[in-house]
C-alpha atoms as a PDB file:
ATOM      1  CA  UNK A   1     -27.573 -23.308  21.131  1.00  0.00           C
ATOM      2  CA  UNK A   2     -23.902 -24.405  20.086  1.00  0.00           C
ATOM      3  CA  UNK A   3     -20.889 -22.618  19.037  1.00  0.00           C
ATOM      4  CA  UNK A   4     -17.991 -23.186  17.143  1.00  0.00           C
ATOM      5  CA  UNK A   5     -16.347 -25.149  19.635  1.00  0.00           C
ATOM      6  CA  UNK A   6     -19.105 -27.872  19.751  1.00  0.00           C
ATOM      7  CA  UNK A   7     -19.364 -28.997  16.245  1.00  0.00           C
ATOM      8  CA  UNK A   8     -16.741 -30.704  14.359  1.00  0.00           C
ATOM      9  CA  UNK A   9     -14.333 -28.273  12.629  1.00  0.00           C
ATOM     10  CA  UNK A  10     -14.576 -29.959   9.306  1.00  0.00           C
ATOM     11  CA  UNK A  11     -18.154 -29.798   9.163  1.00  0.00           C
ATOM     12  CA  UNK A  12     -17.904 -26.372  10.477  1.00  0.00           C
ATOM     13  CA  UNK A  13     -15.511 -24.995   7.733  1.00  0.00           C
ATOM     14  CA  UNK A  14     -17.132 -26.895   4.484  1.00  0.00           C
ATOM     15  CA  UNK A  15     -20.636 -25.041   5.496  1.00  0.00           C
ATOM     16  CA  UNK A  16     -18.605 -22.082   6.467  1.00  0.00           C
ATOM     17  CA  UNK A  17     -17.018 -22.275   3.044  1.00  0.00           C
ATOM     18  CA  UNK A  18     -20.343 -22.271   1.356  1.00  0.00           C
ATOM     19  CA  UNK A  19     -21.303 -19.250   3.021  1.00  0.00           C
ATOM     20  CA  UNK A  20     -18.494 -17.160   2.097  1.00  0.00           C
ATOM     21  CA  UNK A  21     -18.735 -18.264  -1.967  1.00  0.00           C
ATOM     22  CA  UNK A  22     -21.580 -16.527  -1.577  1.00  0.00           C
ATOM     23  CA  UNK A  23     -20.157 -13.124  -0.486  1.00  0.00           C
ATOM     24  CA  UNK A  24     -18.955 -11.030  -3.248  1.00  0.00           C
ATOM     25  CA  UNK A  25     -16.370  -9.526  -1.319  1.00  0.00           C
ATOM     26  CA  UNK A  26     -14.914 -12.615  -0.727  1.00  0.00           C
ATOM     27  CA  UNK A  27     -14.443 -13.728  -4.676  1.00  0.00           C
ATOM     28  CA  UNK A  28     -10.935 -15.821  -5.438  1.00  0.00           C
ATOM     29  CA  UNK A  29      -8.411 -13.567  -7.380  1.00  0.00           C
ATOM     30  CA  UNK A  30      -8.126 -14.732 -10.756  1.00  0.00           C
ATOM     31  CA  UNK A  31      -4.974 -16.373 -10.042  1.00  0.00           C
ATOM     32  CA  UNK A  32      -6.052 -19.155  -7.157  1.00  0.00           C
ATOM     33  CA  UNK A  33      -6.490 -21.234 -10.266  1.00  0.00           C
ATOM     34  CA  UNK A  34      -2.487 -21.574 -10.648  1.00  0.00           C
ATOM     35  CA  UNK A  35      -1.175 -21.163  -7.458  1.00  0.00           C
ATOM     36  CA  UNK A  36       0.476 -23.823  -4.570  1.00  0.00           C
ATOM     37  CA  UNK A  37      -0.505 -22.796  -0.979  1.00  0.00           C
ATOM     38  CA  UNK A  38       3.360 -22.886  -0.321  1.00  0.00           C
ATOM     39  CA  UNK A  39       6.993 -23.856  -0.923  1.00  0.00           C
ATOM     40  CA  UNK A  40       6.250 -27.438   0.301  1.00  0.00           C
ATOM     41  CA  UNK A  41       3.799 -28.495  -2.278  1.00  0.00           C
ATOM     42  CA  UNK A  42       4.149 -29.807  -5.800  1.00  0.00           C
ATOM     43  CA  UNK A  43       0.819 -29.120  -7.186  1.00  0.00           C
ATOM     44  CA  UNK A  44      -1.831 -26.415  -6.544  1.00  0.00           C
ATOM     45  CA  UNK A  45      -5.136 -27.629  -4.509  1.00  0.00           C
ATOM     46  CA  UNK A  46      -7.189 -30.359  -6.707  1.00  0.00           C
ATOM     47  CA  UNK A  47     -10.897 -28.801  -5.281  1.00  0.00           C
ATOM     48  CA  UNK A  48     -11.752 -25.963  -7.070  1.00  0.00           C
ATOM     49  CA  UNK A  49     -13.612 -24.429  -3.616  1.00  0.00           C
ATOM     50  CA  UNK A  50      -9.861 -24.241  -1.715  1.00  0.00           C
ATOM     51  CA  UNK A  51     -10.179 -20.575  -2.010  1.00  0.00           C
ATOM     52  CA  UNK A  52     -13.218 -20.774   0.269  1.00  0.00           C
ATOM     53  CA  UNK A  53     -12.060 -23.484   2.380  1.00  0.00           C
ATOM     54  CA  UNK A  54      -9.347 -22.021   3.194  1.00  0.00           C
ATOM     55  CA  UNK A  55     -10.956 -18.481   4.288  1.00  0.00           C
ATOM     56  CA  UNK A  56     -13.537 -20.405   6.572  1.00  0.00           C
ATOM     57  CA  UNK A  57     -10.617 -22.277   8.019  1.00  0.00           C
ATOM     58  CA  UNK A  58      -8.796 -19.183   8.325  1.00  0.00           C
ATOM     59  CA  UNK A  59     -11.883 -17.161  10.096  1.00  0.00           C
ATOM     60  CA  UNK A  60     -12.497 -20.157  12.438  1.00  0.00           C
ATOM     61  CA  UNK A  61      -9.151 -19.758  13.444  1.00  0.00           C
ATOM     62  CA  UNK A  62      -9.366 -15.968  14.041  1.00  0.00           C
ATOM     63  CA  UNK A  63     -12.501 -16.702  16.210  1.00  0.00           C
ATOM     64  CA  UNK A  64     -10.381 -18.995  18.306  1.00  0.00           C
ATOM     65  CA  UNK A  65      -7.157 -17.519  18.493  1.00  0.00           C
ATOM     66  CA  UNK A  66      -7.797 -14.146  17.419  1.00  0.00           C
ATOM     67  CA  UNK A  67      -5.940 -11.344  17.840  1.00  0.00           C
ATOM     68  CA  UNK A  68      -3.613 -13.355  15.151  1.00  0.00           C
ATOM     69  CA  UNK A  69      -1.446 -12.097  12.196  1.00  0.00           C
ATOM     70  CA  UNK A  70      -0.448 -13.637   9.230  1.00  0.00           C
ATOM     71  CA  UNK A  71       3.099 -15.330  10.416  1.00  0.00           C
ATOM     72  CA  UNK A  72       1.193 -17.412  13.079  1.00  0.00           C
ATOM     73  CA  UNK A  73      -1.310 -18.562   9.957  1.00  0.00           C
ATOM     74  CA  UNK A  74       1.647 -18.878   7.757  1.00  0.00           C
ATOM     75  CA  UNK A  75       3.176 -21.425  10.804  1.00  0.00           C
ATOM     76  CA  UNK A  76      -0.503 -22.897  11.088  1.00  0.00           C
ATOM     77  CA  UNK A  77      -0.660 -23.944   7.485  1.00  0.00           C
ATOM     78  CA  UNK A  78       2.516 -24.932   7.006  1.00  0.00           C
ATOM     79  CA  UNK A  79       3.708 -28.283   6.667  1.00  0.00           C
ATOM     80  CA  UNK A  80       6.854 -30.651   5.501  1.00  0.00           C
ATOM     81  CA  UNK A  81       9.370 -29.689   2.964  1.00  0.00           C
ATOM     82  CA  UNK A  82      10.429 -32.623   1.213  1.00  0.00           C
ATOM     83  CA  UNK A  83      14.018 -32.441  -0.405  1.00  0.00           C
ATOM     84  CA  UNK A  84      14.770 -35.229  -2.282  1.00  0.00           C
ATOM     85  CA  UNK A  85      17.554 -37.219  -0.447  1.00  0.00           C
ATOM     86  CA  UNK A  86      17.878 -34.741   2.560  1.00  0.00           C
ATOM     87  CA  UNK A  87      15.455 -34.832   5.298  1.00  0.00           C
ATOM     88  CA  UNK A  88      12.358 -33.306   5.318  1.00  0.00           C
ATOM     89  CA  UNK A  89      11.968 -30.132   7.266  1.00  0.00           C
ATOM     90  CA  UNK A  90       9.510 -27.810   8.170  1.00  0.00           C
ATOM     91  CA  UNK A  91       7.772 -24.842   5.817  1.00  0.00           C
ATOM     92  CA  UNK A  92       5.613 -22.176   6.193  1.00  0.00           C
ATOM     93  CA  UNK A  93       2.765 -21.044   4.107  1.00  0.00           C
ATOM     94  CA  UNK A  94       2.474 -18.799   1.516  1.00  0.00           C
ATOM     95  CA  UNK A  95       1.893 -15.306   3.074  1.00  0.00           C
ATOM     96  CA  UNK A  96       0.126 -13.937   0.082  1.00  0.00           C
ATOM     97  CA  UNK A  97      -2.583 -16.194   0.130  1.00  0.00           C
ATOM     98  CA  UNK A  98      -3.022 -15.169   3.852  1.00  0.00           C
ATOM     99  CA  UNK A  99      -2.575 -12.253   3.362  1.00  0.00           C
ATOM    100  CA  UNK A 100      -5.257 -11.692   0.592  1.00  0.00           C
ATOM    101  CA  UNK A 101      -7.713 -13.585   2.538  1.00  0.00           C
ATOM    102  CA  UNK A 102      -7.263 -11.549   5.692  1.00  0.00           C
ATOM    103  CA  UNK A 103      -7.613  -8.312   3.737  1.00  0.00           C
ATOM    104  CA  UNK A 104     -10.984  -9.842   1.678  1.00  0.00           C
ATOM    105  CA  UNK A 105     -12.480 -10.970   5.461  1.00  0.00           C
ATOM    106  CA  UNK A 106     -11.879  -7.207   6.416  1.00  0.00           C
ATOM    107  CA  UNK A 107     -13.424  -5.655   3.642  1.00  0.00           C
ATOM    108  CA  UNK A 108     -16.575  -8.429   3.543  1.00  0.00           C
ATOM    109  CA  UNK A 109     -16.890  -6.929   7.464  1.00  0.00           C
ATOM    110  CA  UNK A 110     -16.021 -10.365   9.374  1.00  0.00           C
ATOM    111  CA  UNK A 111     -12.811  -9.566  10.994  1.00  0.00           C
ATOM    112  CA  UNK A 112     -11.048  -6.017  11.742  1.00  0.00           C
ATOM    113  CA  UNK A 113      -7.406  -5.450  12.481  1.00  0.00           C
ATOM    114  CA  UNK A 114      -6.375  -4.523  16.212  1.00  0.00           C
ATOM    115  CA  UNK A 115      -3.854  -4.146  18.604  1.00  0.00           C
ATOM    116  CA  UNK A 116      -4.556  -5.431  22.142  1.00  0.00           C
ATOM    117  CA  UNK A 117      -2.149  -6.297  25.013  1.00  0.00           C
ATOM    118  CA  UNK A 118       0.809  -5.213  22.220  1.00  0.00           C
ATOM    119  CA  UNK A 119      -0.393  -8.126  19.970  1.00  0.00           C
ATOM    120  CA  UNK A 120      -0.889  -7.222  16.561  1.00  0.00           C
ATOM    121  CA  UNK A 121      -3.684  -8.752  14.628  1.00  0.00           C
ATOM    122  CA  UNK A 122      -6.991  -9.776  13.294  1.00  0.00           C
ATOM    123  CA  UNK A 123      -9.605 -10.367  15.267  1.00  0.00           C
ATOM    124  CA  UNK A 124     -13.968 -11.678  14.289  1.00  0.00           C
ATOM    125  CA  UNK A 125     -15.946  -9.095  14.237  1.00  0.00           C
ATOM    126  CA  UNK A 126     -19.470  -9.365  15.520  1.00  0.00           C
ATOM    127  CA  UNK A 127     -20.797 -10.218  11.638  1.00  0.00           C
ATOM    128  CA  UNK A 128     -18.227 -12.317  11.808  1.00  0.00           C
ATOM    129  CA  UNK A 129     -18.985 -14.364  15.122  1.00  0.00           C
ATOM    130  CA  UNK A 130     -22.874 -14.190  14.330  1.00  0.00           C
ATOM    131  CA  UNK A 131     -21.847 -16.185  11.167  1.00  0.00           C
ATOM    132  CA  UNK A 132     -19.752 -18.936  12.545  1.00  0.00           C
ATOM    133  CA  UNK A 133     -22.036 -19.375  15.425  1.00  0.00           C
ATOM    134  CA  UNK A 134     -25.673 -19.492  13.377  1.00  0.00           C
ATOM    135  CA  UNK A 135     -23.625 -21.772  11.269  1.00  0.00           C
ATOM    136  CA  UNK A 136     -22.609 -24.254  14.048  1.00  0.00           C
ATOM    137  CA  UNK A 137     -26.403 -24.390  15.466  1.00  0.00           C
ATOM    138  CA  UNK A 138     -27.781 -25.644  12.316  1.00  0.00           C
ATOM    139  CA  UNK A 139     -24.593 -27.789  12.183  1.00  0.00           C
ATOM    140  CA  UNK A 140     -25.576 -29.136  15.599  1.00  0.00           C
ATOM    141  CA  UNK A 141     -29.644 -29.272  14.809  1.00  0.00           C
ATOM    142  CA  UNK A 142     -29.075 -31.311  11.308  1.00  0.00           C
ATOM    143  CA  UNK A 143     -26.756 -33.740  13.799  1.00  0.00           C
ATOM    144  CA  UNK A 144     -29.844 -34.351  16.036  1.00  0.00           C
END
């Protein structure tokens, strides 16, 4: 039986993805269509599924690092600023996105907001684990 930590991440978060689309809870607000994942980018995402893609990633994440708030995703995502003749520095995420996608994981039941050790965050619930773990052994079977 394998886990999240034996599969390949990628492989992990595209069938993780698929999964979720198919949660209603866990629909795209109508304005995903439009909007860039943070200051740093140019363009909004190309696939159409980055809603999903990034909740999976986002969940997988919480599973690992978990209990984690939305600055550490916002740092997580991130990723270079580019300012014309300046150099490039660093930039974090948009914290709406994050934000929206912790809140939908909450109310589709796979993660719950807690406080443990004085560390504020989001941790998997066990709907939430039972998903990303059934979803890594048939990973890890098809690989066979």
């Amino acid at each position: 039986m394998s886990n999240v930590y034996d599969v390949n991440a990628d492989a992990l978060i595209e069938a993780t993805a698929d999964k979720l689309a198919k949660v209603p809870e866990m629909s795209a607000p109508e304005w995903a269509d439009f909007v860039k994942t943070g200051v740093y980018k140019e363009r909004p995402p190309a696939r159409s599924d980055w809603w999903f893609i990034r909740a999976a990633a986002i969940l997988r994440k919480i599973y690992i690092m978990g209990p984690i708030g939305t600055s550490k995703l916002r740092t997580k995502y991130g990723g270079k600023h580019r300012r014309g003749y300046k150099p490039p520095k660093f930039a974090r995420a948009s914290g709406n996105i994050i934000r929206k996608i912790l809140q939908k994981l909450e109310k589709s039941g796979l993660a719950i907001q807690v406080s443990k050790n004085g560390h504020k965050g989001r941790i998997v619930t066990a709907k939430g684990k039972s998903l990303l773990d059934k979803t890594a052994s048939e990973l890890a079977q098809k690989k066979e």
